[in-house]
Protein backbone atom coordinates (compact mmCIF):
# COMPACT_ATOMS: atom_id res chain seq x y z
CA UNK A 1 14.78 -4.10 3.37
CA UNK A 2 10.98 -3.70 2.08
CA UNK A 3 8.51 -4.99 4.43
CA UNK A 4 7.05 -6.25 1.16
CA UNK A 5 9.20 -8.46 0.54
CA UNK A 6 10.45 -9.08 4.24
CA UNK A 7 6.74 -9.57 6.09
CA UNK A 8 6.97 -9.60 9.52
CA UNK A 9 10.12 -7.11 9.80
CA UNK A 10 10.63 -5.86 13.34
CA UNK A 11 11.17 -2.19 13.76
CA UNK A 12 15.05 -2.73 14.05
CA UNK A 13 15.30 -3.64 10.98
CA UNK A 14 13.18 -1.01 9.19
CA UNK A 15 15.11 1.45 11.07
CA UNK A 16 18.28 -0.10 10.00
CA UNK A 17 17.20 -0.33 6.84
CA UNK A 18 16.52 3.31 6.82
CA UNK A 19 19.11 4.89 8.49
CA UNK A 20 16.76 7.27 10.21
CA UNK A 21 16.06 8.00 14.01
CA UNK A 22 13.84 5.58 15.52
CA UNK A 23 11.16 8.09 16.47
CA UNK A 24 11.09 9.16 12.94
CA UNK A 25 10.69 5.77 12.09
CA UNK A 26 8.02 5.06 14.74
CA UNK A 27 6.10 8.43 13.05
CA UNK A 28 6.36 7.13 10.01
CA UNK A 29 4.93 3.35 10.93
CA UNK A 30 2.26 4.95 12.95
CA UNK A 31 0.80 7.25 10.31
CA UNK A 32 1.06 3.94 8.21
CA UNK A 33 -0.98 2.02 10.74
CA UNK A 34 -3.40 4.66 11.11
CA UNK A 35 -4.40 5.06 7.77
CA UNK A 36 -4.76 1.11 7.57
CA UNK A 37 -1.82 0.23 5.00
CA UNK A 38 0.47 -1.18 7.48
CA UNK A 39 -0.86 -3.42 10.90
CA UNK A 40 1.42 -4.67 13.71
CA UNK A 41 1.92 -8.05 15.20
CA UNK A 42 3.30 -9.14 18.24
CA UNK A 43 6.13 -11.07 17.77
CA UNK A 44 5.58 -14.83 18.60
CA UNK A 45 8.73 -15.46 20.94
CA UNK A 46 9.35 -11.99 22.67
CA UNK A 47 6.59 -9.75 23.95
CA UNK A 48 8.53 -6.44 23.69
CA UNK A 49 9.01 -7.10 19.75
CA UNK A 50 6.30 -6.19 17.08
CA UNK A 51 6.61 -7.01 13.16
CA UNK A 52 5.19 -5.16 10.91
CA UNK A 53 3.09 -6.33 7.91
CA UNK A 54 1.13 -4.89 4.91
CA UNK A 55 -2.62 -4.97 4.92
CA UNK A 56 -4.51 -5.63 1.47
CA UNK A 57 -4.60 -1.72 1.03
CA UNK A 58 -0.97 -1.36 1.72
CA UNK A 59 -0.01 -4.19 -1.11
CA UNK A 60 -2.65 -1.75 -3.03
CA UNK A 61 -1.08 1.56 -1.86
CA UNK A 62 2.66 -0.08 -2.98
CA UNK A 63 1.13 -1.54 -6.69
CA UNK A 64 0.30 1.95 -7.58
CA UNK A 65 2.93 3.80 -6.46
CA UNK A 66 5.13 1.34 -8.18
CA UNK A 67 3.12 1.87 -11.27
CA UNK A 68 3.80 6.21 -11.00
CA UNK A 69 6.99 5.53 -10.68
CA UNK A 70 7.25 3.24 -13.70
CA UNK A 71 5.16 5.59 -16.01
CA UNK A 72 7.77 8.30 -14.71
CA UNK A 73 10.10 6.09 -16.86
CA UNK A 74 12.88 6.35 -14.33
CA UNK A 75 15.24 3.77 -14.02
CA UNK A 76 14.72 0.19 -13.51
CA UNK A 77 17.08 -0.21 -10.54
CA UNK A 78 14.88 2.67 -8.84
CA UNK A 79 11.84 1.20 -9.82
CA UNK A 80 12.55 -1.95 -8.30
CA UNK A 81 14.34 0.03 -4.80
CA UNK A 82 10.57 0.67 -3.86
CA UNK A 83 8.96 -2.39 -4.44
């Protein structure tokens, strides 16, 4: 799961996707957030529920990391596990 690909991902499933403690998770998503390459939306049918989206600078942040990893020359299957 890549919120990429998945916009509007709830937390459950980025944690799934993960396999990593939730607060680690939440850590993660806030530092994210804070640094304005990931926002969070209230989910449209239940209140306790946020998804999580890339901003503009996250799509940005993602395109170039993609790009290190490709001039790294590693393999294709890794490349595309990050996108």
């Amino acid at each position: 799961m890549c919120i990429s690909q998945q916009p509007g991902a709830a937390m459950a499933d980025l944690i799934d996707a993960l396999a990593m403690p939730s607060s680690s998770a939440t850590r993660t998503v806030d530092a994210l957030v804070e640094i304005g390459a990931l926002f969070r939306t209230p989910h449209e049918s239940d209140r306790r529920r946020v998804t999580l989206n890339l901003s503009a600078q996250g799509k940005q942040l993602l395109a170039e990391a993609a790009g290190a990893v490709a001039a790294l020359g590693l393999s294709p299957e890794f490349s595309a596990a990050i996108r």
